[in-house]
N, C-alpha and C. Protein backbone atom coordinates (compact mmCIF):
# COMPACT_ATOMS: atom_id res chain seq x y z
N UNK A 1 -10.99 -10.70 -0.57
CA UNK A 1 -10.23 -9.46 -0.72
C UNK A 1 -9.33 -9.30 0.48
N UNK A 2 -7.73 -8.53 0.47
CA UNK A 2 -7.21 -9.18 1.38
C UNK A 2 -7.55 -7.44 2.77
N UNK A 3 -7.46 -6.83 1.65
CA UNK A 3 -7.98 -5.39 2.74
C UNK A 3 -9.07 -6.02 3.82
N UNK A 4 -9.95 -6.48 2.77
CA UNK A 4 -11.50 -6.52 3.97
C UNK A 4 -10.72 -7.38 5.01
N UNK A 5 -10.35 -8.57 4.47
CA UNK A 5 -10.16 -9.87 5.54
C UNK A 5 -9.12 -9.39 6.66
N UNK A 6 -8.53 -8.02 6.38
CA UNK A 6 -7.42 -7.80 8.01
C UNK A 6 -8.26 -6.92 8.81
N UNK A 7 -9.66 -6.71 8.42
CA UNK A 7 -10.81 -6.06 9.16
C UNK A 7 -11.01 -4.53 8.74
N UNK A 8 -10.35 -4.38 7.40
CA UNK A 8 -10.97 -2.90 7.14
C UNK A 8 -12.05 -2.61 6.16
N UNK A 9 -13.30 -3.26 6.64
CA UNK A 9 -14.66 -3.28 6.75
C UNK A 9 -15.09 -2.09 6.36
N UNK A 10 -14.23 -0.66 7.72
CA UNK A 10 -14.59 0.69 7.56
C UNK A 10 -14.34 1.20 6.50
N UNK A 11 -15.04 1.76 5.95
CA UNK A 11 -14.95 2.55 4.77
C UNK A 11 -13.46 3.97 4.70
N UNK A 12 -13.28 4.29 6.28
CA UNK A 12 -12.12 5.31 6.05
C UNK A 12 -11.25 4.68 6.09
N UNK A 13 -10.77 3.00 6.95
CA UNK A 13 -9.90 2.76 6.72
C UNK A 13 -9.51 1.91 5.70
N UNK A 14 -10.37 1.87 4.81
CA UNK A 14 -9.75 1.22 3.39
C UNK A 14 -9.75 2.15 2.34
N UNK A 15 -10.13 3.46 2.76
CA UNK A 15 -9.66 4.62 1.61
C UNK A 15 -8.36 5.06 2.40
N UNK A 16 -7.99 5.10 3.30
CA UNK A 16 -6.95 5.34 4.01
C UNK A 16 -5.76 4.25 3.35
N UNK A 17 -6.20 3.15 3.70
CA UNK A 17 -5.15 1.40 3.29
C UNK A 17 -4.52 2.27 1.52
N UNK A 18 -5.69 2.03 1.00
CA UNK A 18 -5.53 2.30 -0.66
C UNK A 18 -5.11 3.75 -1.15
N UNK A 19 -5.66 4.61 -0.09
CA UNK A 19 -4.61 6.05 -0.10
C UNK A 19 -3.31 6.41 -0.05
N UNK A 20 -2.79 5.26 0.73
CA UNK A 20 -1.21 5.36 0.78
C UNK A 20 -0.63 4.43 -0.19
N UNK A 21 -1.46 3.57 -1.26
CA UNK A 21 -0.46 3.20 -1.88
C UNK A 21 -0.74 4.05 -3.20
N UNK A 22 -1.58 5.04 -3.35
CA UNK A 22 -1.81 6.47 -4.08
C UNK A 22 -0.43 6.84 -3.83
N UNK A 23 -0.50 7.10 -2.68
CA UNK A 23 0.27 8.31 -2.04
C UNK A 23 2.02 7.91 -2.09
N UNK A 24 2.20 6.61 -2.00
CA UNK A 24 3.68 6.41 -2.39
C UNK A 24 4.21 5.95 -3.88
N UNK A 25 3.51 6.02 -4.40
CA UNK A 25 3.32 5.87 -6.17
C UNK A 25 3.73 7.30 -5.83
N UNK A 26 3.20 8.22 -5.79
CA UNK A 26 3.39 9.47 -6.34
C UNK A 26 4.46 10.24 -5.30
N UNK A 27 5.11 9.35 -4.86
CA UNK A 27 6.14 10.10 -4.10
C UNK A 27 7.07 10.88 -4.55
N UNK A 28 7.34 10.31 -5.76
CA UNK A 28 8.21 10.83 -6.69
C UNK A 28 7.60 12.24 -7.89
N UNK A 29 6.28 12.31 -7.26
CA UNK A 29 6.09 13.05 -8.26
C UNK A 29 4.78 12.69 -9.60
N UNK A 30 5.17 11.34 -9.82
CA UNK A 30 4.36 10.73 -11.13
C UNK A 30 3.78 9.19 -10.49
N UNK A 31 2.61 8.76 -10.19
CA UNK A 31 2.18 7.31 -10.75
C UNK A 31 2.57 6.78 -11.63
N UNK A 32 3.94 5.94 -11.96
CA UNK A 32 3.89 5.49 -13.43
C UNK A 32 2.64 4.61 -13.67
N UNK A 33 2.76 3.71 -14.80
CA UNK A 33 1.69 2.71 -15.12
C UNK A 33 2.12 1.53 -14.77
N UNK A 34 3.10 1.16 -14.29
CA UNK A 34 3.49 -0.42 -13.38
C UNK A 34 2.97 -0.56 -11.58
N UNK A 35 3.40 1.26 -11.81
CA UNK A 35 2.92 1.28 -9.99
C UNK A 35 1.25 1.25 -10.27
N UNK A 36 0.67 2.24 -10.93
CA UNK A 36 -0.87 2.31 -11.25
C UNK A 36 -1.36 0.76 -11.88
N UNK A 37 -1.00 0.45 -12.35
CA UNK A 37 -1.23 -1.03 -12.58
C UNK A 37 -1.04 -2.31 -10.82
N UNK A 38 0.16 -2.05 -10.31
CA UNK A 38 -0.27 -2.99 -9.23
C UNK A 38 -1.13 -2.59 -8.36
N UNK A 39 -2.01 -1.04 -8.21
CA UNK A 39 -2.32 -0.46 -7.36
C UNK A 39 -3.83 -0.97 -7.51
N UNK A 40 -4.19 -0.89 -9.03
CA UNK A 40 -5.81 -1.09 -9.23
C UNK A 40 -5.46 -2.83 -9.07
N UNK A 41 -5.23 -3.74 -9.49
CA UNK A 41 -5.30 -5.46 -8.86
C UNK A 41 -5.50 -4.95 -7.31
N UNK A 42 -4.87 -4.26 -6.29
CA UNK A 42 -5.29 -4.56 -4.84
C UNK A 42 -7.12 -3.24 -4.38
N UNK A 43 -7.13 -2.37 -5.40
CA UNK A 43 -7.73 -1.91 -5.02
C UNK A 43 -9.21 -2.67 -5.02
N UNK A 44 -10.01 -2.58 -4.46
CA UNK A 44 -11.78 -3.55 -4.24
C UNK A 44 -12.59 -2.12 -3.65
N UNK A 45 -13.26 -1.84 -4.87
CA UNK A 45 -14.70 -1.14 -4.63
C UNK A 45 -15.94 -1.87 -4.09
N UNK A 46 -15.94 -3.12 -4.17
CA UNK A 46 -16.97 -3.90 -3.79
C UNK A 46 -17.41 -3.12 -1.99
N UNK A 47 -18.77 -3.21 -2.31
CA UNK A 47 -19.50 -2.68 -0.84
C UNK A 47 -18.97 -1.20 -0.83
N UNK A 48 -18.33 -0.47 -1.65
CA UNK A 48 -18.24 0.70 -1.53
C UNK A 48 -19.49 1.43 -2.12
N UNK A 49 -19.81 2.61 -1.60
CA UNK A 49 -20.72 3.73 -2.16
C UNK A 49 -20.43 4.31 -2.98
N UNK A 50 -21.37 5.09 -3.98
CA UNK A 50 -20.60 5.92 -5.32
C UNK A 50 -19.80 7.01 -4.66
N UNK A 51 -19.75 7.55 -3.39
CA UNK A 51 -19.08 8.80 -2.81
C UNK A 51 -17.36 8.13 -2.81
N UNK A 52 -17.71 6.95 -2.15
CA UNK A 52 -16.05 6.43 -1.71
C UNK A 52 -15.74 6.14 -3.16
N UNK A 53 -16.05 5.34 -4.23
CA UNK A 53 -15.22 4.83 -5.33
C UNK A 53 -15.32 5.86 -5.74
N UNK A 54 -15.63 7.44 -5.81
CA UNK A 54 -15.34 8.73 -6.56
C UNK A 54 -14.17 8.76 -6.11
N UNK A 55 -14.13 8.59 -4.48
CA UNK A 55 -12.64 9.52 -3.41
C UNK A 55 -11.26 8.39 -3.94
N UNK A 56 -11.95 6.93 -4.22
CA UNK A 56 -10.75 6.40 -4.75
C UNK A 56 -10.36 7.07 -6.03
N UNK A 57 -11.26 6.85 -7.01
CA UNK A 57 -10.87 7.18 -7.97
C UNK A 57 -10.07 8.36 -8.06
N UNK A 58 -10.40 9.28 -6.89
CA UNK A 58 -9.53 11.02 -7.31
C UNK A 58 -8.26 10.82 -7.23
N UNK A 59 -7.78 9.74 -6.23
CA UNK A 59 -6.50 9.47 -5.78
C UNK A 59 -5.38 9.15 -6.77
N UNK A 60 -5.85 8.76 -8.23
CA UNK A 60 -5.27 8.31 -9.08
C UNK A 60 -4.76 10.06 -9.59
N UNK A 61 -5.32 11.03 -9.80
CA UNK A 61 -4.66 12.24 -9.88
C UNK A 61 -4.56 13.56 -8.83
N UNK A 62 -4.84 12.94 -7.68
CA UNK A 62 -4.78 13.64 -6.13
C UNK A 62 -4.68 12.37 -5.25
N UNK A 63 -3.22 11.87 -5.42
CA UNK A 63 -3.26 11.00 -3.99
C UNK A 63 -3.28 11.34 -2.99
N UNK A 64 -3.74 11.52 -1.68
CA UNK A 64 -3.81 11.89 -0.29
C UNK A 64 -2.25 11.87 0.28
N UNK A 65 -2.07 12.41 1.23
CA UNK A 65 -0.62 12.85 2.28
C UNK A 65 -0.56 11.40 2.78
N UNK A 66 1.04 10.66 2.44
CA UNK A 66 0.95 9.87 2.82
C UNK A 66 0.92 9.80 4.76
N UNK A 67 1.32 10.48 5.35
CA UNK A 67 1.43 10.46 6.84
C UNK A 67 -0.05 10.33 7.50
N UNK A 68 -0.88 11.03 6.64
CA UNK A 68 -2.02 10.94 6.96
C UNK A 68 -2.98 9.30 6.81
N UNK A 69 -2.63 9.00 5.64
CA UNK A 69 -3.37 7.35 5.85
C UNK A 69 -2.66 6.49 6.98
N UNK A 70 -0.92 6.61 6.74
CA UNK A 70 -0.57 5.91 7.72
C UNK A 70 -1.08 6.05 8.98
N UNK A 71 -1.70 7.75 10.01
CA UNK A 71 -1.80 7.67 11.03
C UNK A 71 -3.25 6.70 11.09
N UNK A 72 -4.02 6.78 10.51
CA UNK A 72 -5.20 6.39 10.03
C UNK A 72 -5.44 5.00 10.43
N UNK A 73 -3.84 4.29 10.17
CA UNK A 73 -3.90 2.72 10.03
C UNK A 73 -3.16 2.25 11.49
N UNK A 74 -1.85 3.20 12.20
CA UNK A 74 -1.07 2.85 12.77
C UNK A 74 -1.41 1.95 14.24
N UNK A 75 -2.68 1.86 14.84
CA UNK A 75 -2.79 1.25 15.63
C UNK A 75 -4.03 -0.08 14.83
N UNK A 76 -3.83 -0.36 14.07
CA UNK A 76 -4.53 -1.58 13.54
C UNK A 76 -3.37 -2.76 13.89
N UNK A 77 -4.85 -3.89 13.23
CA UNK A 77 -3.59 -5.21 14.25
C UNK A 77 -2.40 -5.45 13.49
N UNK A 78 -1.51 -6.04 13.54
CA UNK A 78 0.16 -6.65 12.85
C UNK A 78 -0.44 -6.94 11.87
N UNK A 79 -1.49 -7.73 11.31
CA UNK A 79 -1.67 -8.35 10.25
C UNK A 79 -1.78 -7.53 8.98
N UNK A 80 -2.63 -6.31 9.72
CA UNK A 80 -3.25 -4.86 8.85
C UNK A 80 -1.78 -4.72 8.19
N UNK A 81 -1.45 -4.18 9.10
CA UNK A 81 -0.24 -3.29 9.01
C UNK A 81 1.19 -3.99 8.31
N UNK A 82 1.31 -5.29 8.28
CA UNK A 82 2.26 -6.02 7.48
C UNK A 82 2.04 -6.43 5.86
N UNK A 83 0.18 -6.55 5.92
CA UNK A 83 -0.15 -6.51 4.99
C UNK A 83 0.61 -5.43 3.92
N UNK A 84 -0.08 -4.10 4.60
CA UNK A 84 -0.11 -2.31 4.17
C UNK A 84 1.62 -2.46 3.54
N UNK A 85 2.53 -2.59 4.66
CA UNK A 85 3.69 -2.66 4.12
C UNK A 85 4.22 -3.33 3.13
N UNK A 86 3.50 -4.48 2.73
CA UNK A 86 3.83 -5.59 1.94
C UNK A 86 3.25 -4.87 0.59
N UNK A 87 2.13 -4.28 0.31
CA UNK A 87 2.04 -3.64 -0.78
C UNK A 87 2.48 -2.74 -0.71
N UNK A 88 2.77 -1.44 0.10
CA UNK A 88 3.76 -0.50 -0.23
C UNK A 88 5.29 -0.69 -0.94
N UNK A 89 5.70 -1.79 -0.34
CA UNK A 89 7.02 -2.05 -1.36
C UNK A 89 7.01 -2.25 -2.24
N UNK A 90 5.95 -3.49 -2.83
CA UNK A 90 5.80 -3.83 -4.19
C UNK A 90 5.26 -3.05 -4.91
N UNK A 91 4.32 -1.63 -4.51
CA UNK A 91 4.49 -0.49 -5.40
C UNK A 91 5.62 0.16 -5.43
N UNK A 92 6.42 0.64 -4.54
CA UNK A 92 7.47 1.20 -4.42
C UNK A 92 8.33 0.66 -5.85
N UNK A 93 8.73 -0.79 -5.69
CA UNK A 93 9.46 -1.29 -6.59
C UNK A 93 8.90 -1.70 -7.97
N UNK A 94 7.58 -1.53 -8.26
CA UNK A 94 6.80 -1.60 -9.17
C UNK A 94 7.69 -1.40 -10.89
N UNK A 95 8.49 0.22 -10.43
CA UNK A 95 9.51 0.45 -11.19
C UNK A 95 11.05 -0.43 -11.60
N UNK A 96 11.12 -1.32 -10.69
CA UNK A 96 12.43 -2.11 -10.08
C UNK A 96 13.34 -1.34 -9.89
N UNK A 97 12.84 -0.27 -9.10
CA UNK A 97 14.17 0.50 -8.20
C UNK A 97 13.58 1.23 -7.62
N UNK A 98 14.37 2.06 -6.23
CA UNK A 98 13.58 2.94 -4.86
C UNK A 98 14.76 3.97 -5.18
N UNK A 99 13.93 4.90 -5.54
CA UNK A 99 14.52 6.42 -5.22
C UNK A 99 14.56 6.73 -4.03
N UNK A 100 15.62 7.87 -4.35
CA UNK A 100 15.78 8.32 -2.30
C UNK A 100 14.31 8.71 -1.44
N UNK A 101 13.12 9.29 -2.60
CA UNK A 101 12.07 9.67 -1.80
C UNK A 101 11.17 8.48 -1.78
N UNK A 102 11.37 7.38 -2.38
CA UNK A 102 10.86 6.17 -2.35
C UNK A 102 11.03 5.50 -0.52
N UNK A 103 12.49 5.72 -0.48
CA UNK A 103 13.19 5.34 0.89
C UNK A 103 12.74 5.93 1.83
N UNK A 104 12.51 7.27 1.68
CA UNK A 104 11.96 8.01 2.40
C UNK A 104 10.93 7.39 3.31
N UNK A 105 9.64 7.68 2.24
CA UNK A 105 8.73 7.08 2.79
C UNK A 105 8.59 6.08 3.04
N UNK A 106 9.07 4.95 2.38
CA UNK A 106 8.90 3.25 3.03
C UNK A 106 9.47 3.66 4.63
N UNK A 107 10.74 4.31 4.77
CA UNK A 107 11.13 4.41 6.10
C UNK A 107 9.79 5.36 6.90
N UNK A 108 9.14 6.05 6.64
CA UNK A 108 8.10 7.04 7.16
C UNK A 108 7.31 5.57 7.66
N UNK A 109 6.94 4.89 6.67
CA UNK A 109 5.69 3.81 6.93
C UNK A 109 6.24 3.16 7.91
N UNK A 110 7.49 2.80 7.97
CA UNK A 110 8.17 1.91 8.64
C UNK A 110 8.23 1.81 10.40
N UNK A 111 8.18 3.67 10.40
CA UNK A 111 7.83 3.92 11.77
C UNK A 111 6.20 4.01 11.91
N UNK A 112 5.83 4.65 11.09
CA UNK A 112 4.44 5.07 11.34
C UNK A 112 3.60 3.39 11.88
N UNK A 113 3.93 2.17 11.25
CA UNK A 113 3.05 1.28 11.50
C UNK A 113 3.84 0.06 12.55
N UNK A 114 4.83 0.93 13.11
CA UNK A 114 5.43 0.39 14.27
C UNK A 114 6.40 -1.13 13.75
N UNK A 115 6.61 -1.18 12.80
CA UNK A 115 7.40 -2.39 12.00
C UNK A 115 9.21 -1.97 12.52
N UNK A 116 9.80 -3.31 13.56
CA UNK A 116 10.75 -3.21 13.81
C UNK A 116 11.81 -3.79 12.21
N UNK A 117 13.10 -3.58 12.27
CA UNK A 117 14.04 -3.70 11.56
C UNK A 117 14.18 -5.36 10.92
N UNK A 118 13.57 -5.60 12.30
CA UNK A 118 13.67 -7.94 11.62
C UNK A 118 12.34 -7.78 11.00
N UNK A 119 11.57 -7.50 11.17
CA UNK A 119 10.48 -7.50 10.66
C UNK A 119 10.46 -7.08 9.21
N UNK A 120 10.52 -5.80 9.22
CA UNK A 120 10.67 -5.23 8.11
C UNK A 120 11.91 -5.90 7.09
N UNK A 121 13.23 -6.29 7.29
CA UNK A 121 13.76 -7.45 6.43
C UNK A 121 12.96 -8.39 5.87
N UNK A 122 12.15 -9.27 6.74
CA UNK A 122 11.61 -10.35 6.27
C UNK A 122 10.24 -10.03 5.10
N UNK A 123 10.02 -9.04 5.29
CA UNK A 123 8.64 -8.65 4.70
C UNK A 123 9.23 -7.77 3.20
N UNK A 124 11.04 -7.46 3.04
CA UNK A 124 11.22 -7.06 2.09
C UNK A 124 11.65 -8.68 1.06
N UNK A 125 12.42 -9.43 2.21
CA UNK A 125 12.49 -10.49 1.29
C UNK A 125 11.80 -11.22 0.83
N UNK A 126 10.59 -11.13 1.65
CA UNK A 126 8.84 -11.81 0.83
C UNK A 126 8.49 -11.22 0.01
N UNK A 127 8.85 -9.98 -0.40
CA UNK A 127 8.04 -9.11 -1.33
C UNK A 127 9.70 -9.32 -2.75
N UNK A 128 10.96 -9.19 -2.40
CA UNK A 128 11.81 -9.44 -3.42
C UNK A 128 11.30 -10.83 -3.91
N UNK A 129 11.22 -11.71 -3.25
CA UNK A 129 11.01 -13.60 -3.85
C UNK A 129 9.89 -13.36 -4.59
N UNK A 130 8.67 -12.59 -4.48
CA UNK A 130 7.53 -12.58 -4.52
C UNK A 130 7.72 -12.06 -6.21
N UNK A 131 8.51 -10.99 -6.18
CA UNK A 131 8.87 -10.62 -7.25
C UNK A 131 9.38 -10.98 -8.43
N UNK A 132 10.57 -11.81 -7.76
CA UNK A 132 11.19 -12.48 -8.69
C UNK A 132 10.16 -14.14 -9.16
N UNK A 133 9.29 -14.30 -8.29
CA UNK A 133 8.74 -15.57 -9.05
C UNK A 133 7.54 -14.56 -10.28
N UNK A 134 7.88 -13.72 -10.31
CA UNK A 134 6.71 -13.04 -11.36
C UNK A 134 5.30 -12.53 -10.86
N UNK A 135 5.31 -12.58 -9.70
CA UNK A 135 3.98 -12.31 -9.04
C UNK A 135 3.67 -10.49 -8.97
N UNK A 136 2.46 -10.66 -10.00
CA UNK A 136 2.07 -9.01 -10.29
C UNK A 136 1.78 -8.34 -9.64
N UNK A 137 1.03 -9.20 -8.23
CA UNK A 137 -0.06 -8.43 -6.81
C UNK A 137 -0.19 -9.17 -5.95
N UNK A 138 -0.15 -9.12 -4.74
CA UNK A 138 -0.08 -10.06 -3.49
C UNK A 138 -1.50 -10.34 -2.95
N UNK A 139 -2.50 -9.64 -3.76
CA UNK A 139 -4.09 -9.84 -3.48
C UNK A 139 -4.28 -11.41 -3.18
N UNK A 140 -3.66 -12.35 -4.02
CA UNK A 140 -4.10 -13.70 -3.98
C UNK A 140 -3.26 -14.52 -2.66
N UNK A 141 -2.35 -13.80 -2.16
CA UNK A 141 -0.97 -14.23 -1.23
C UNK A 141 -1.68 -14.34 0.17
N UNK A 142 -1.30 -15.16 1.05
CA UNK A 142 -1.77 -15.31 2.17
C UNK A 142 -0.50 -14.91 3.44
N UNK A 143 -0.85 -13.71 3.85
CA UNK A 143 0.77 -13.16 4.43
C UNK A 143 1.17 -13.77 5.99
């Protein structure tokens, strides 16, 4: 699982990880079912308690503040955090297009997890290629 393997072991910070991609699905307002669809492939209840897979589960019609998972995550290592971004876009674009509050927040995450401007290019054009070869979820991807 690729959450556990960047060390979020902790139980808040993988309801936190999986909270924000709640939380930018519904930026707009609605989870569609492309974003809710790539969201459950990355989500992993495994080793979770029935309390936490409830708190996931609520997220699907109460996603959490996204600023709040991000602070949650923002000093985790590069790997965490490139990961985090790497599925935030590909939900973002889930729809194949970014609304202005889409932008918004990718730019919110963008600062929040300390991702400079080269960085963040390269991690959109891994996630566009990623896309265009048909790839549904980056769970199996080695970043």
């Amino acid at each position: 699982d690729l959450v556990r393997s960047r060390g979020l072991g902790d139980v808040y910070k993988r309801q936190a990880y999986y909270g924000a991609l709640y939380a930018i699905a519904n930026v707009d307002g609605v989870i569609d079912s492309r974003e809710l669809s790539l969201i459950e492939q990355i989500v992993n209840f495994h080793g979770l308690s029935a309390a936490a897979q409830s708190q996931l589960t609520s997220y699907r019609y109460q996603p959490p503040v996204l600023s709040d998972c991000l602070a949650v995550l923002a000093e985790a290592d590069e790997s965490l955090r490139f990961g985090l971004m790497t599925h935030l876009l590909d939900t973002s674009w889930a729809n194949d297009e970014l609304d202005p509050l889409e932008e918004a927040a990718i730019a919110l995450a963008q600062r929040a997890l300390e991702i400079d401007d080269r960085e963040m290019e390269s991690i959109k054009t891994f996630v566009q290629e990623m896309r265009t070869l048909g790839h549904q979820s980056f769970e199996q991807v080695q970043l």
